[in-house]
C-alpha atoms as a PDB file:
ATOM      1  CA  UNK A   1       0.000   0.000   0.000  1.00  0.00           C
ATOM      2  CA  UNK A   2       1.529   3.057  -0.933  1.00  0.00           C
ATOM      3  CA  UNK A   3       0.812   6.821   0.898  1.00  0.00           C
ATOM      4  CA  UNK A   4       0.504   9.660  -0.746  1.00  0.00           C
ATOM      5  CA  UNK A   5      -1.154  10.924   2.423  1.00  0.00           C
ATOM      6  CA  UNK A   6       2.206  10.577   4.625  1.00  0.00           C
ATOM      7  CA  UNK A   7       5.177  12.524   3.609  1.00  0.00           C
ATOM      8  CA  UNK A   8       8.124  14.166   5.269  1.00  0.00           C
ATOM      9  CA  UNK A   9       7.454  15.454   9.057  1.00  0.00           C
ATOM     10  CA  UNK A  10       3.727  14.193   8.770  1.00  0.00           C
ATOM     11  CA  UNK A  11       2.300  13.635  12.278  1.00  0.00           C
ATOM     12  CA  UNK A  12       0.765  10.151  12.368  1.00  0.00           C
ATOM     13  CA  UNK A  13      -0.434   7.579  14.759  1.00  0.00           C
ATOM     14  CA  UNK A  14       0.151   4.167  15.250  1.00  0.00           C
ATOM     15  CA  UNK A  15      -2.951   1.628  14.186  1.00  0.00           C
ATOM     16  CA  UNK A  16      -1.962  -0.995  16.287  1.00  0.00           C
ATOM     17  CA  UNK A  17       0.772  -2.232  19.256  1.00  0.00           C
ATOM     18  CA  UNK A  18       4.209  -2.204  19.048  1.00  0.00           C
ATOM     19  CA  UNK A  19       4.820  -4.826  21.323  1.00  0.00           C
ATOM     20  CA  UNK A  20       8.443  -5.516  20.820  1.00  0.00           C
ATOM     21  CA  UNK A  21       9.143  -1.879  21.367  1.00  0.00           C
ATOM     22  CA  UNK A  22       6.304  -1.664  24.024  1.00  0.00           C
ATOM     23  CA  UNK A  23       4.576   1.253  22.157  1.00  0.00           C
ATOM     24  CA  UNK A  24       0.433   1.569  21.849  1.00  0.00           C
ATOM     25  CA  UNK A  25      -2.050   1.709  19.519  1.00  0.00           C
ATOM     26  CA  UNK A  26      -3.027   5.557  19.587  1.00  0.00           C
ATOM     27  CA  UNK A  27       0.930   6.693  20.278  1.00  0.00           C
ATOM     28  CA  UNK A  28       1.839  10.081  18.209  1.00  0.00           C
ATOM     29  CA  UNK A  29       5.207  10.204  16.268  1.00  0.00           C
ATOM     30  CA  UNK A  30       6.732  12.183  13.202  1.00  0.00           C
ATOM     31  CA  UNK A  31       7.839  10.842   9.984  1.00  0.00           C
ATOM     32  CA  UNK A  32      11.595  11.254   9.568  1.00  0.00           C
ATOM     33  CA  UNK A  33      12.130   9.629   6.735  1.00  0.00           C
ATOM     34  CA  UNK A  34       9.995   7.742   3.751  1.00  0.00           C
ATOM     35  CA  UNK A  35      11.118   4.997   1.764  1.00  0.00           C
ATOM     36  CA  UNK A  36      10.576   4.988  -1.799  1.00  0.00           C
ATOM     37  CA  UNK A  37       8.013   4.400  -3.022  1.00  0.00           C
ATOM     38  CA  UNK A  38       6.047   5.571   0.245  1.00  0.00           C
ATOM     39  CA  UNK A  39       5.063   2.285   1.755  1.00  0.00           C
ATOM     40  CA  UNK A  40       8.104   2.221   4.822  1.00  0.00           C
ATOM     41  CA  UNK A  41       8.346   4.885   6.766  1.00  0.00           C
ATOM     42  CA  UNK A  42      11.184   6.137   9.750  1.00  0.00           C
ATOM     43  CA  UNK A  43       9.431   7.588  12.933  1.00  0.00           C
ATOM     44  CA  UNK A  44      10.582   9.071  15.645  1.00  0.00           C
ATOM     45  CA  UNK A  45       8.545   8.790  18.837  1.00  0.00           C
ATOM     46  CA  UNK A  46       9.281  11.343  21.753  1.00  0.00           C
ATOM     47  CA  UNK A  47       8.189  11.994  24.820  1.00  0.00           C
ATOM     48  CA  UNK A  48       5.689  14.886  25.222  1.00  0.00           C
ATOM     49  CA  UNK A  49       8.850  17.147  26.362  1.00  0.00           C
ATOM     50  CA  UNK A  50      10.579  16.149  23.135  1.00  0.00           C
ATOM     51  CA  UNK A  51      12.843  13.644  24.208  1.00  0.00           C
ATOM     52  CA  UNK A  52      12.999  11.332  21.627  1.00  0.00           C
ATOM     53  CA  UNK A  53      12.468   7.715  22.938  1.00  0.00           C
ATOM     54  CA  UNK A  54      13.225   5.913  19.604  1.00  0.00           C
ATOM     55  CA  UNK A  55      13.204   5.804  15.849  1.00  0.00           C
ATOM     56  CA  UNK A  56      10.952   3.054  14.549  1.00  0.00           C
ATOM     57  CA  UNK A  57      10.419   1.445  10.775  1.00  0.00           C
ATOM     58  CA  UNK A  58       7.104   1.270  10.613  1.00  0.00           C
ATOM     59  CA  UNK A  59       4.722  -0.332   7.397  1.00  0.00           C
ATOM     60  CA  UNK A  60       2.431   1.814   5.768  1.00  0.00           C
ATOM     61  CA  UNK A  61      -0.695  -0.081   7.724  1.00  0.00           C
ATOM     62  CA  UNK A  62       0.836   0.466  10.847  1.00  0.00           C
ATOM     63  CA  UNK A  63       0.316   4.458  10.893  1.00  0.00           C
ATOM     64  CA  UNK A  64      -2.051   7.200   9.923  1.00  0.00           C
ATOM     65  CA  UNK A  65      -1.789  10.925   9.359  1.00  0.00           C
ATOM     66  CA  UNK A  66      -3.601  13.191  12.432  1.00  0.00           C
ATOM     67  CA  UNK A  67      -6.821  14.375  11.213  1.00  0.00           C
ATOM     68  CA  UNK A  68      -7.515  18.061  11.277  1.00  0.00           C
ATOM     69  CA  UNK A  69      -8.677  18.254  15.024  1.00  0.00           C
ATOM     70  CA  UNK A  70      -6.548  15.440  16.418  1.00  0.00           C
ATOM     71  CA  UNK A  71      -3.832  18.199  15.465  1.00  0.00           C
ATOM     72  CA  UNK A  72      -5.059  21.026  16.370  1.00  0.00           C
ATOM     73  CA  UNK A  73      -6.151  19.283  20.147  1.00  0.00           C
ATOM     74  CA  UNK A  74      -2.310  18.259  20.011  1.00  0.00           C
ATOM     75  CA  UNK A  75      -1.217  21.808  19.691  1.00  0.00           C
ATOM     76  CA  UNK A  76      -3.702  23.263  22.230  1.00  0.00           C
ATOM     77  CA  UNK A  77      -1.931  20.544  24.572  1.00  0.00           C
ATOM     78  CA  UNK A  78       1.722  21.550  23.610  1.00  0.00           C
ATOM     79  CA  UNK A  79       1.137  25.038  23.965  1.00  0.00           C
ATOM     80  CA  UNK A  80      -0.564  24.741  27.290  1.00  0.00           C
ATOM     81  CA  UNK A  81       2.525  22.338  28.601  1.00  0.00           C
ATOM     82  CA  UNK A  82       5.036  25.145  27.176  1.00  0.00           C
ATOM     83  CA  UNK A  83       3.024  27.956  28.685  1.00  0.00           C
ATOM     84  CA  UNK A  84       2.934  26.271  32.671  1.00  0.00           C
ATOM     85  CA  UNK A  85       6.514  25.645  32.539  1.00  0.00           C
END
């Protein structure tokens, strides 16, 4: 399955557990890198104060782009961490 949805710094989510890496179905990364043609994909998942836990190869199955107001909730959310600290 190729995406044409998911390209360079897209924020997706993972459809389904990582178990070997002990991630969850729901967990938010960023595409680092796409293999061509766009069916592999690099992700880096970090911690919600940007320390990056790991980079992950990840199928395109296995992820999803944020809709509209999944990222616009996330950046409500980062703003209001940056702002208490």
């Amino acid at each position: 399955m190729i995406r044409k949805d998911i390209k360079l710094y897209t924020v997706v989510k993972l459809l389904e557990n990582l178990p070997k890496d002990g991630f969850r179905k729901g967990l938010i990364g960023t595409v680092i890198y796409t293999h061509i043609p766009a069916r592999i994909f690099e992700v880096e998942i970090a911690t919600e104060e940007g320390s990056i836990l790991e980079i992950v190869t990840l199928e395109a199955f296995q992820i999803e782009p944020l809709s509209k107001d999944e990222l616009k909730t996330l950046k409500k959310i980062t703003l209001f961490t940056t702002d208490e600290q």
